[in-house]
PDB file of N, CA and C in Angstrom:
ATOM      1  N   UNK A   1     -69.223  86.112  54.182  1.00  0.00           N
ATOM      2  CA  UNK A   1     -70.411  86.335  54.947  1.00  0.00           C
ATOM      3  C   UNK A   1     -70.488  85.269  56.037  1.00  0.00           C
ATOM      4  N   UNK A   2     -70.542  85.834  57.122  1.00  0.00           N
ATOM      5  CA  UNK A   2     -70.834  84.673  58.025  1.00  0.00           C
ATOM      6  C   UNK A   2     -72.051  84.322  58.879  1.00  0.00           C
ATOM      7  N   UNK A   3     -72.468  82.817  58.682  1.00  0.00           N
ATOM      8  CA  UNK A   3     -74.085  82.649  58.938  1.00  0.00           C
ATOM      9  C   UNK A   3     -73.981  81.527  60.055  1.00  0.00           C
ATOM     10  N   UNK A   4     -74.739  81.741  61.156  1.00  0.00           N
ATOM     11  CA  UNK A   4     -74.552  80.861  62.461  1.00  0.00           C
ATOM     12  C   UNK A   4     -76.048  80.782  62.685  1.00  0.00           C
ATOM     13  N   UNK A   5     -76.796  79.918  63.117  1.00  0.00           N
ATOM     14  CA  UNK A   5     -78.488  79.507  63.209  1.00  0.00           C
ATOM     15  C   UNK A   5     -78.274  78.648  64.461  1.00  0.00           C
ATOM     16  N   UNK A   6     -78.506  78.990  65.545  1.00  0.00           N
ATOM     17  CA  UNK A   6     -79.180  78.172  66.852  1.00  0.00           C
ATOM     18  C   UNK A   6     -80.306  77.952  67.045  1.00  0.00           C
ATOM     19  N   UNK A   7     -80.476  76.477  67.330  1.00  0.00           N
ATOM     20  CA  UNK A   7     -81.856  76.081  67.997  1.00  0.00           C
ATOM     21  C   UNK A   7     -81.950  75.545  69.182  1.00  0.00           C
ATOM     22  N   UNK A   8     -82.915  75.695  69.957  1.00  0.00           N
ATOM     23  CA  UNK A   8     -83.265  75.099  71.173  1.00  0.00           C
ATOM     24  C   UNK A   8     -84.355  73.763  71.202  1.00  0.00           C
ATOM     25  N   UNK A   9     -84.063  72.668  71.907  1.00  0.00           N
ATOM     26  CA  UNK A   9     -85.118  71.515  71.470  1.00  0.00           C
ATOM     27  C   UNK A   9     -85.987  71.877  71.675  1.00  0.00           C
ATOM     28  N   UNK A  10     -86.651  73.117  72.518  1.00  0.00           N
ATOM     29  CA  UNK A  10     -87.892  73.306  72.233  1.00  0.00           C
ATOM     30  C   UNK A  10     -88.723  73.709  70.960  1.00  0.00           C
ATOM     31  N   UNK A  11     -87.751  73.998  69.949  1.00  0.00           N
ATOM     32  CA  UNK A  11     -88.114  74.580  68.724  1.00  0.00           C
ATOM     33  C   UNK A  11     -88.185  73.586  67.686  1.00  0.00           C
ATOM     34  N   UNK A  12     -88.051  71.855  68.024  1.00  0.00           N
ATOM     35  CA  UNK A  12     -88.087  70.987  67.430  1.00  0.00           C
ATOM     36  C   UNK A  12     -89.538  70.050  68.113  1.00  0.00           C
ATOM     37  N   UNK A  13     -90.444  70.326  66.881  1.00  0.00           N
ATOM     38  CA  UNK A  13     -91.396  68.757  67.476  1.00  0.00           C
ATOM     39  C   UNK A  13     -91.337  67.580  66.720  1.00  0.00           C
ATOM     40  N   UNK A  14     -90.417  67.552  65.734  1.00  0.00           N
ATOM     41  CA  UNK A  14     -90.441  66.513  64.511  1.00  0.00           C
ATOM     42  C   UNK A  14     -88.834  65.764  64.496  1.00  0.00           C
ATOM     43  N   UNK A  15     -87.888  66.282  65.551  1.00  0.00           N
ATOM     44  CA  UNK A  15     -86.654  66.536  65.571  1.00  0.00           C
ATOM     45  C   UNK A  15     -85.808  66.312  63.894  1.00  0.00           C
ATOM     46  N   UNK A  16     -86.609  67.289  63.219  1.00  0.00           N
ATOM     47  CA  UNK A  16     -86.086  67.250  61.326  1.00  0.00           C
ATOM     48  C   UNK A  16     -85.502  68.862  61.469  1.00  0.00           C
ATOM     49  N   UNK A  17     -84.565  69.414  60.222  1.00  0.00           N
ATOM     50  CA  UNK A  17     -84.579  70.474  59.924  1.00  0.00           C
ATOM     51  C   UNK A  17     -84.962  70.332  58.435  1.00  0.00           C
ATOM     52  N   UNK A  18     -85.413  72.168  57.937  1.00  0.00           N
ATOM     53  CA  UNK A  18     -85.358  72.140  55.941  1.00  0.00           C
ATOM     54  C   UNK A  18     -84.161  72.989  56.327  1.00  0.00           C
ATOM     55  N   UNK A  19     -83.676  72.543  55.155  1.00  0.00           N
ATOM     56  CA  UNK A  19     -82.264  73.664  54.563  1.00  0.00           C
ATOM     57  C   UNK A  19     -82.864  73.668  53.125  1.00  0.00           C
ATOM     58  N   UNK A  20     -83.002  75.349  53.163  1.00  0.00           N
ATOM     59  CA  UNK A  20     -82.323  75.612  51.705  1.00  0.00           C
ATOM     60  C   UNK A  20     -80.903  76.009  51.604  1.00  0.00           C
ATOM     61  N   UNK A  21     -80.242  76.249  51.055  1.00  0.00           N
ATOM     62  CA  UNK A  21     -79.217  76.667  50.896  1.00  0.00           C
ATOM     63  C   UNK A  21     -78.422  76.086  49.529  1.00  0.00           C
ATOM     64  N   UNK A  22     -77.791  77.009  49.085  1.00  0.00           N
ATOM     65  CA  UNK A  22     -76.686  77.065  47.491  1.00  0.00           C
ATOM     66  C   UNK A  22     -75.438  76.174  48.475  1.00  0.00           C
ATOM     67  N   UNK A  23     -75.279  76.020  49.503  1.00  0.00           N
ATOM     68  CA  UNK A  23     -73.778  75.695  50.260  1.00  0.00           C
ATOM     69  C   UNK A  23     -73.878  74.736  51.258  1.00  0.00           C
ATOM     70  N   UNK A  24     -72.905  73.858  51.652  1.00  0.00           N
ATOM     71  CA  UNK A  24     -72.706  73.288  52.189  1.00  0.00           C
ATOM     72  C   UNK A  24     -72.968  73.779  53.908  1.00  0.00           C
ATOM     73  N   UNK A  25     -73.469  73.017  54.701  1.00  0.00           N
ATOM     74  CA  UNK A  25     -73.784  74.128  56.117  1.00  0.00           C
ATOM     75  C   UNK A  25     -73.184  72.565  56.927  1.00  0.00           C
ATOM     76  N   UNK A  26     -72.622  73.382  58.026  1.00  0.00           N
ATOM     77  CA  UNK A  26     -72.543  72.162  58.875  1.00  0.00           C
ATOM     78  C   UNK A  26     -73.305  71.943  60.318  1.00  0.00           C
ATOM     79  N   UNK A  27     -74.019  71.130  60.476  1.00  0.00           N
ATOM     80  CA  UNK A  27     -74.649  71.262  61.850  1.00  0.00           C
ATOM     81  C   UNK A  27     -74.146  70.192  62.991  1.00  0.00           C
ATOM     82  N   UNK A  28     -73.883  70.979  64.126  1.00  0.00           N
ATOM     83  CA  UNK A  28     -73.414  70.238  65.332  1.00  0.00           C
ATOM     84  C   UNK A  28     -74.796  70.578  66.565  1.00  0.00           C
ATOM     85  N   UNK A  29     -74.440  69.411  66.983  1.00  0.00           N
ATOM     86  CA  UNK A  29     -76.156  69.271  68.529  1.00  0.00           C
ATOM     87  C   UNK A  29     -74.814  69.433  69.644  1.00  0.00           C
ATOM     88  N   UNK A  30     -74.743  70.597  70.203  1.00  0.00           N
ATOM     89  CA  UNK A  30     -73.741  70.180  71.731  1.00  0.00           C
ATOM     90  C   UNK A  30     -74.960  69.998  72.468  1.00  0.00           C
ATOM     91  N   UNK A  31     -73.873  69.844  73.941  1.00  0.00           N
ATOM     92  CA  UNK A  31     -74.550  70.013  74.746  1.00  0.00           C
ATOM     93  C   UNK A  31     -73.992  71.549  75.727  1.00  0.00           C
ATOM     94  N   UNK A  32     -74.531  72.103  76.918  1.00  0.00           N
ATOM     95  CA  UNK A  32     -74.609  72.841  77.565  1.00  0.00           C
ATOM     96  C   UNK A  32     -72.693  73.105  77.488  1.00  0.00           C
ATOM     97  N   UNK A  33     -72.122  72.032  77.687  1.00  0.00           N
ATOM     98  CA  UNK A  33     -70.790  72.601  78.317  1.00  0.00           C
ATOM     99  C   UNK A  33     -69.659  72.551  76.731  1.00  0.00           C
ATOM    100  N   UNK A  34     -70.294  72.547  75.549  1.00  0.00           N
ATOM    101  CA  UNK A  34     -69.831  72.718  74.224  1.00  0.00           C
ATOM    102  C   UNK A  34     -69.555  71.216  73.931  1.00  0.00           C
ATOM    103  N   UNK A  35     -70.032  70.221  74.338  1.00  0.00           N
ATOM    104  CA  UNK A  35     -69.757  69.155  73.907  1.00  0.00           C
ATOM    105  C   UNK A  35     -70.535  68.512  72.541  1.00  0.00           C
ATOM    106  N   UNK A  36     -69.302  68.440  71.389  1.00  0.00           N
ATOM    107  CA  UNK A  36     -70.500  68.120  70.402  1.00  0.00           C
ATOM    108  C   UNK A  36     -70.952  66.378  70.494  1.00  0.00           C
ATOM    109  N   UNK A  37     -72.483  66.330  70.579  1.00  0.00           N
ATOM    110  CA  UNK A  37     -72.746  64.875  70.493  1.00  0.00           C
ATOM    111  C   UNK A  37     -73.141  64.016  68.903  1.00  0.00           C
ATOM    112  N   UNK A  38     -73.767  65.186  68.395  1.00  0.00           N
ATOM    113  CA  UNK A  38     -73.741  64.764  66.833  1.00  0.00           C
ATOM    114  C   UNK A  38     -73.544  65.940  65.721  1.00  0.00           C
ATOM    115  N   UNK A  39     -72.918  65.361  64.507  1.00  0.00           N
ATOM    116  CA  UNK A  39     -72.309  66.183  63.579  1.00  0.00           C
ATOM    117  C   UNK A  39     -72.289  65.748  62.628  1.00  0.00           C
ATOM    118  N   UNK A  40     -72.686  67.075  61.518  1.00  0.00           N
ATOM    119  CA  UNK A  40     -72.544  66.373  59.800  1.00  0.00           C
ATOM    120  C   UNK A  40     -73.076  67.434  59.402  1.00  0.00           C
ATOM    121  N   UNK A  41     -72.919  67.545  57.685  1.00  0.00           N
ATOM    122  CA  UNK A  41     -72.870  68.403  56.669  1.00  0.00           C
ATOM    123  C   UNK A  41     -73.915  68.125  56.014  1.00  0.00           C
ATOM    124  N   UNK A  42     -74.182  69.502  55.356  1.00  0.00           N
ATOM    125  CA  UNK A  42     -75.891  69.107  54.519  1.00  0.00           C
ATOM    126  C   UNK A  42     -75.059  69.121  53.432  1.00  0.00           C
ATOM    127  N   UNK A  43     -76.305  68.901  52.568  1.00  0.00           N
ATOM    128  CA  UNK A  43     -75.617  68.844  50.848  1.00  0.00           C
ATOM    129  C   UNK A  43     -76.753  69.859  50.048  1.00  0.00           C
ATOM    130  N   UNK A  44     -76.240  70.801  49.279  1.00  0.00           N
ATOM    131  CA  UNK A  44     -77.258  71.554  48.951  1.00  0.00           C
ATOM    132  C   UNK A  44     -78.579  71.186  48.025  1.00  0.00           C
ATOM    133  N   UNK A  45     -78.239  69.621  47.109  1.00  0.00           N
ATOM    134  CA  UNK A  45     -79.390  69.084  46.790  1.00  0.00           C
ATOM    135  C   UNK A  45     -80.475  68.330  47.600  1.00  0.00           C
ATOM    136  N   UNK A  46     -80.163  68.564  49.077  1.00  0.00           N
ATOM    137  CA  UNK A  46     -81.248  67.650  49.411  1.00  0.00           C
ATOM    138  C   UNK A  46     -81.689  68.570  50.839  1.00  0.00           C
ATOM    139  N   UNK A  47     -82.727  68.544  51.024  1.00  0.00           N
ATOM    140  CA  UNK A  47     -83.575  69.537  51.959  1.00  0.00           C
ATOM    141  C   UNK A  47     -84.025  69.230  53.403  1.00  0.00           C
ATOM    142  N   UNK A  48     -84.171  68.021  53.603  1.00  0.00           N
ATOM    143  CA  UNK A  48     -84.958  67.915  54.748  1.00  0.00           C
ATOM    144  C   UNK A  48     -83.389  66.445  55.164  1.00  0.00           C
ATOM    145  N   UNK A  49     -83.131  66.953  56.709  1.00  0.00           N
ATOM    146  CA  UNK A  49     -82.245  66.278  57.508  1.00  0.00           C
ATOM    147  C   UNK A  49     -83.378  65.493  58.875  1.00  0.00           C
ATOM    148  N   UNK A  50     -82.622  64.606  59.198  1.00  0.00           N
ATOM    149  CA  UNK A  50     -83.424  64.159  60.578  1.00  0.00           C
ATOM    150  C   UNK A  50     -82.095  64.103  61.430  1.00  0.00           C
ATOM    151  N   UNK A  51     -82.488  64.585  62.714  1.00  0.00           N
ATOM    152  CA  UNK A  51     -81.362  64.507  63.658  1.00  0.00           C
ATOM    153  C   UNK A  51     -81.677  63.432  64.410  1.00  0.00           C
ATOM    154  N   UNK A  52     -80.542  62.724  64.869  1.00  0.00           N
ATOM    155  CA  UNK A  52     -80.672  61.166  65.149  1.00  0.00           C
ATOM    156  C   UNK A  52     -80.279  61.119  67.077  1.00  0.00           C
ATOM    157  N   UNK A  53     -80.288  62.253  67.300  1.00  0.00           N
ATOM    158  CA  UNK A  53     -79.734  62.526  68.892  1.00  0.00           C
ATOM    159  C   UNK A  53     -81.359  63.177  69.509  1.00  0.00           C
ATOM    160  N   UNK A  54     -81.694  62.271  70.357  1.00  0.00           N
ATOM    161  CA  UNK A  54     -82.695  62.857  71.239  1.00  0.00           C
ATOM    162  C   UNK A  54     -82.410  63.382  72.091  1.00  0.00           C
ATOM    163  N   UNK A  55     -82.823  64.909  71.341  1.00  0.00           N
ATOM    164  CA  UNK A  55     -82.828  66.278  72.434  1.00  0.00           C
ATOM    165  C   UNK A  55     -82.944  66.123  73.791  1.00  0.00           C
ATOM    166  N   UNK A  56     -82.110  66.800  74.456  1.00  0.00           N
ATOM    167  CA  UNK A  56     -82.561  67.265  75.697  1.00  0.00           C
ATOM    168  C   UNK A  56     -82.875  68.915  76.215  1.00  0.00           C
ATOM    169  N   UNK A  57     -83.086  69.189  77.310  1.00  0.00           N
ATOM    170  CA  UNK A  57     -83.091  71.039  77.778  1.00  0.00           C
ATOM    171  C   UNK A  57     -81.754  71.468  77.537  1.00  0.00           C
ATOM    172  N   UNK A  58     -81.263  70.556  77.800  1.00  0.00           N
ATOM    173  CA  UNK A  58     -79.146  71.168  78.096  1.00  0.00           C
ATOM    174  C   UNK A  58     -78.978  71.324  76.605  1.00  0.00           C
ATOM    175  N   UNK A  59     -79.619  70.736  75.680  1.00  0.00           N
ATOM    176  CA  UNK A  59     -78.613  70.918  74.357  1.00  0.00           C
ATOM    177  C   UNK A  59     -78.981  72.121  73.326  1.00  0.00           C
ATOM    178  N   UNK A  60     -78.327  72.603  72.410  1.00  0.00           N
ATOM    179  CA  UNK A  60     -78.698  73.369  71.323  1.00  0.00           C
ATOM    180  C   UNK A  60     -78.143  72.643  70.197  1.00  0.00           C
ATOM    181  N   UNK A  61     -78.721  73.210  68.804  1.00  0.00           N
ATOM    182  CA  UNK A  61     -78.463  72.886  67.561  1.00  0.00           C
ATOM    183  C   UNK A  61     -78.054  73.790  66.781  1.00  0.00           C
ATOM    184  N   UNK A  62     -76.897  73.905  65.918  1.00  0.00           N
ATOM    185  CA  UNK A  62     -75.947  75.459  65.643  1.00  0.00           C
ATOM    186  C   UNK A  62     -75.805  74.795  64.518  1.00  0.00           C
ATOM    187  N   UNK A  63     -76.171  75.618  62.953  1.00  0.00           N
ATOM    188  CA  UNK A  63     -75.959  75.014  61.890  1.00  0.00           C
ATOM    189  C   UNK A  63     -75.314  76.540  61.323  1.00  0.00           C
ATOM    190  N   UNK A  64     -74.429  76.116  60.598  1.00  0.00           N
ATOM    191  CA  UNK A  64     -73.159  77.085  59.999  1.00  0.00           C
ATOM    192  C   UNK A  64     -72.706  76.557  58.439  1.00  0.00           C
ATOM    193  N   UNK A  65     -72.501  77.968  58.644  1.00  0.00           N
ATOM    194  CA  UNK A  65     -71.602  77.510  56.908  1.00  0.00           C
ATOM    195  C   UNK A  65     -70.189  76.719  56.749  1.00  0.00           C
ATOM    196  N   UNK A  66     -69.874  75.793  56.425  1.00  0.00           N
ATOM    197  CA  UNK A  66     -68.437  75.026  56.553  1.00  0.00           C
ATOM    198  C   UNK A  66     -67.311  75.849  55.665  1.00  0.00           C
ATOM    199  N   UNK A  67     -66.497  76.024  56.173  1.00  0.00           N
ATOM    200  CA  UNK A  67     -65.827  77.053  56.763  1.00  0.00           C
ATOM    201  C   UNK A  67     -64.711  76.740  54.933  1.00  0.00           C
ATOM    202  N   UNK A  68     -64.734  77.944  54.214  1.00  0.00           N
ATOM    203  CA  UNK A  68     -64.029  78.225  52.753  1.00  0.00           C
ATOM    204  C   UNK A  68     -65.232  78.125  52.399  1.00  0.00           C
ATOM    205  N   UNK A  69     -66.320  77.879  52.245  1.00  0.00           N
ATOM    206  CA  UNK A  69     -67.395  77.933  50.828  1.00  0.00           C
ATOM    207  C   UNK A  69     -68.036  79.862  50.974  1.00  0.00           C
ATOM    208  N   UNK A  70     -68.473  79.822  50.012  1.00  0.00           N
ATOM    209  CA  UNK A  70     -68.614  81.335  49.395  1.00  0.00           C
ATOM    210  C   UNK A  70     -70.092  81.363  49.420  1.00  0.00           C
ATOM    211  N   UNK A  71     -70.904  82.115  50.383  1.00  0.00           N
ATOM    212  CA  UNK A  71     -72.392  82.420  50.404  1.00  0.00           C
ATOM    213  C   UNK A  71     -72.424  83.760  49.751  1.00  0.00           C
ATOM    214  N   UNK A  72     -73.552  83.538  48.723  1.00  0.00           N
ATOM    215  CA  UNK A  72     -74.162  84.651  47.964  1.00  0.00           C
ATOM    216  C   UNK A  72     -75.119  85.060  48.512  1.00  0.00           C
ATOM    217  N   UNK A  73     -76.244  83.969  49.309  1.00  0.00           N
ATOM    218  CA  UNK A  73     -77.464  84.367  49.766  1.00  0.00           C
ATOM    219  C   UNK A  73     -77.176  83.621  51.048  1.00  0.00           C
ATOM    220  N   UNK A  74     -78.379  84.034  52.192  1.00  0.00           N
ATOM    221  CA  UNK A  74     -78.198  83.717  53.269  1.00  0.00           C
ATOM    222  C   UNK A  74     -78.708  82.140  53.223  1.00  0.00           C
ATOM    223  N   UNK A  75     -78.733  81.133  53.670  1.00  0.00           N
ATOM    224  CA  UNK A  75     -79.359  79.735  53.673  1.00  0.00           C
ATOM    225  C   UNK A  75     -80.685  79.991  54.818  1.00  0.00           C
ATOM    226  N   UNK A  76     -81.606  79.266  54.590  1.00  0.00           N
ATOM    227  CA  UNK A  76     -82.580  79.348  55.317  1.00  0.00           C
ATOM    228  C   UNK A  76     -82.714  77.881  55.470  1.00  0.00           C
ATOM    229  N   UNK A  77     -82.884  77.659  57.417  1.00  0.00           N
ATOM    230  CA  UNK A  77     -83.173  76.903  57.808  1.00  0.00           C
ATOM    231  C   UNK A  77     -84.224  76.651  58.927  1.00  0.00           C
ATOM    232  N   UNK A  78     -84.800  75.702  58.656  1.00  0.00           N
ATOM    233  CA  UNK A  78     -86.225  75.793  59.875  1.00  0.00           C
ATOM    234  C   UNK A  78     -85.878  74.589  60.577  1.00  0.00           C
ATOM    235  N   UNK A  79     -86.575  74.618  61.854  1.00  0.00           N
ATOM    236  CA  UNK A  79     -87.225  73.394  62.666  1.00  0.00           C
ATOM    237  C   UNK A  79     -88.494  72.776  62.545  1.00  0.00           C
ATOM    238  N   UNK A  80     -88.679  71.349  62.611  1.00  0.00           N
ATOM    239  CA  UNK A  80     -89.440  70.831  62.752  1.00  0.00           C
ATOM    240  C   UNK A  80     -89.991  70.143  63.702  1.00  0.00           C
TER     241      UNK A  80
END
């Protein structure tokens, strides 16, 4: 199953995400021209991430499943 989640900094006022998820997800912040500026993996016991890169307009936030793990259910992730 394949699961891809984009955000726009406008969709962040807390710059946090929640993950639920059974799986490992990986989230990268590019910027406009695919440049990743920050990166790392959630862990499925722990829920709430803070992103440590202050957003700009140019950037998005793309959180994915890391690539061999096996999704049963979709992961749900929000902005804060």
């Amino acid at each position: 199953m394949d699961f891809t989640v984009r955000f726009l900094p406008a969709d962040f006022s807390e710059n946090r995400l929640n993950v639920l998820s059974l799986v490992k997800l990986s989230l990268q912040i590019k910027e406009s021209d695919g440049t990743v500026i920050e990166e790392f993996e959630t862990n499925p016991s722990e829920k709430s991430y803070k992103i440590n890169t202050e957003l700009t307009p140019t950037m998005k936030v793309e959180v994915s499943v890391v690539p061999n793990e096996v999704i049963e259910f979709y992961p749900v992730v929000t902005a804060l």
